[in-house]
Protein backbone atom coordinates (compact mmCIF):
# COMPACT_ATOMS: atom_id res chain seq x y z
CA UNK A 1 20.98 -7.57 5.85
CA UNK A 2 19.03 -6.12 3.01
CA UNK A 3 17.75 -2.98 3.12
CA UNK A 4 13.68 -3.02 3.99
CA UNK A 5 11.12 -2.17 0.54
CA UNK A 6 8.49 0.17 -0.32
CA UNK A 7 6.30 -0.74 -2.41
CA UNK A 8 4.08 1.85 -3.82
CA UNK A 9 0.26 0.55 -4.82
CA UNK A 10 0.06 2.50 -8.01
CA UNK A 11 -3.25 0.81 -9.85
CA UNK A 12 -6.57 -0.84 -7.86
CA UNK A 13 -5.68 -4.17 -9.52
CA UNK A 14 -2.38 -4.11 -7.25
CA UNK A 15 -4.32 -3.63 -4.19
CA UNK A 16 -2.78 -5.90 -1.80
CA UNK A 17 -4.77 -8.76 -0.17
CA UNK A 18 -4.14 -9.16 3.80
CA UNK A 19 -2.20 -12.03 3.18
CA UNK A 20 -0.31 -10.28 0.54
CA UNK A 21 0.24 -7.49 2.90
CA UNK A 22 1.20 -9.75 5.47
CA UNK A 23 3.63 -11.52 3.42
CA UNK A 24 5.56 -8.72 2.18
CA UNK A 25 5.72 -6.73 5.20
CA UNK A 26 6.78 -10.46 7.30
CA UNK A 27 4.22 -10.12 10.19
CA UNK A 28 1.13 -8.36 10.87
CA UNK A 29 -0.13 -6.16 9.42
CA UNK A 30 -0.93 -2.28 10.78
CA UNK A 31 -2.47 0.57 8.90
CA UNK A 32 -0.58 4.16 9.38
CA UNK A 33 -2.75 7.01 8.32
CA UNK A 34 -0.44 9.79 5.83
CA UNK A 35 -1.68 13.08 4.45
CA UNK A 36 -1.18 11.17 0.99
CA UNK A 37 -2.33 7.75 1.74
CA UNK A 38 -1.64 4.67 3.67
CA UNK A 39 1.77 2.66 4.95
CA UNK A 40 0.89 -1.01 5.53
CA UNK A 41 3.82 -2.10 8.39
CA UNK A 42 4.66 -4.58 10.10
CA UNK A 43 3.48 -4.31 13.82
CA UNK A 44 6.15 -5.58 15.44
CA UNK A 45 9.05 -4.50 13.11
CA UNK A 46 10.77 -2.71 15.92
CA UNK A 47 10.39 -5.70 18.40
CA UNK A 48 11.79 -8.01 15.64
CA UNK A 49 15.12 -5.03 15.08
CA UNK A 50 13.96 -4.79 11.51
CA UNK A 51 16.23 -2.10 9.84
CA UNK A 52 14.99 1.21 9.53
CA UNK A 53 12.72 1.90 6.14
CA UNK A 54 14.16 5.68 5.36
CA UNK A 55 11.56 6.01 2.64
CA UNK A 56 8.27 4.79 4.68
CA UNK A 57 10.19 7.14 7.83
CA UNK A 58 10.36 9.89 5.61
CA UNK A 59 7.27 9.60 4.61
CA UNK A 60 5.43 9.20 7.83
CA UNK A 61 7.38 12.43 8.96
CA UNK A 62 6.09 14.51 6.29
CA UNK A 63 2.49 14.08 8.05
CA UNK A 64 3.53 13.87 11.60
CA UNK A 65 6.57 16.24 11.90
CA UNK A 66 10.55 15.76 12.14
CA UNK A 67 10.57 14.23 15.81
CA UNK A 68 8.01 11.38 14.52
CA UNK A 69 8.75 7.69 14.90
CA UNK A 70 9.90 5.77 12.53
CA UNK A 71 9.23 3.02 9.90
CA UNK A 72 11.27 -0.80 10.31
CA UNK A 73 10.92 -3.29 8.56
CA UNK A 74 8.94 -3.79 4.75
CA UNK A 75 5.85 -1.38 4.03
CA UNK A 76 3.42 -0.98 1.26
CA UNK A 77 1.97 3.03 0.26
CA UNK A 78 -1.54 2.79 -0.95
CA UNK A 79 -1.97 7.16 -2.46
CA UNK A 80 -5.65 8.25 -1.23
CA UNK A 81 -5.96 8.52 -5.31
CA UNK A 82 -6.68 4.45 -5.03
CA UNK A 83 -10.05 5.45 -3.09
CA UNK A 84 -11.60 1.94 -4.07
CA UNK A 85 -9.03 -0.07 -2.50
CA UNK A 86 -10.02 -2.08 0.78
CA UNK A 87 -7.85 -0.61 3.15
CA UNK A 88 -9.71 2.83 2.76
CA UNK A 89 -13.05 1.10 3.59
């Protein structure tokens, strides 16, 4: 299996489309809420036994503390820096 991907939005032009969301992360989509900014996950990634993403699980316990969940599966960080992307409307 190959390891899951994080892909980190870095300029508005990259801002993903749901259907570009939902094809990289292989499902549907769901918006977790960082200190920093936004993961884009796939819903069902632990349903589906996606490997664990240890970047997008180390980042979501930075904001919700050591005994938080964890991250399977493709994600996508959008930085609250990209304030005119969609996903923060």
């Amino acid at each position: 299996m190959t390891q899951p991907k994080t892909k980190q939005i870095l300029d508005i032009k990259d801002d993903p489309s749901l259907k570009e969301a939902q094809t990289f992360v292989g499902g549907y989509v769901e918006m977790v809420r960082l200190d920093d900014g936004i993961l884009l996950v796939d819903e069902e990634g632990k349903l589906k036994r996606l490997q664990t993403n240890h970047l997008a699980s180390a980042m979501y316990e930075r904001t919700y503390g050591e005994d938080a969940d964890i991250i399977n599966g493709n994600a996508i960080y959008i930085p609250n820096t990209l304030t005119k992307s969609q996903w923060f409307s």
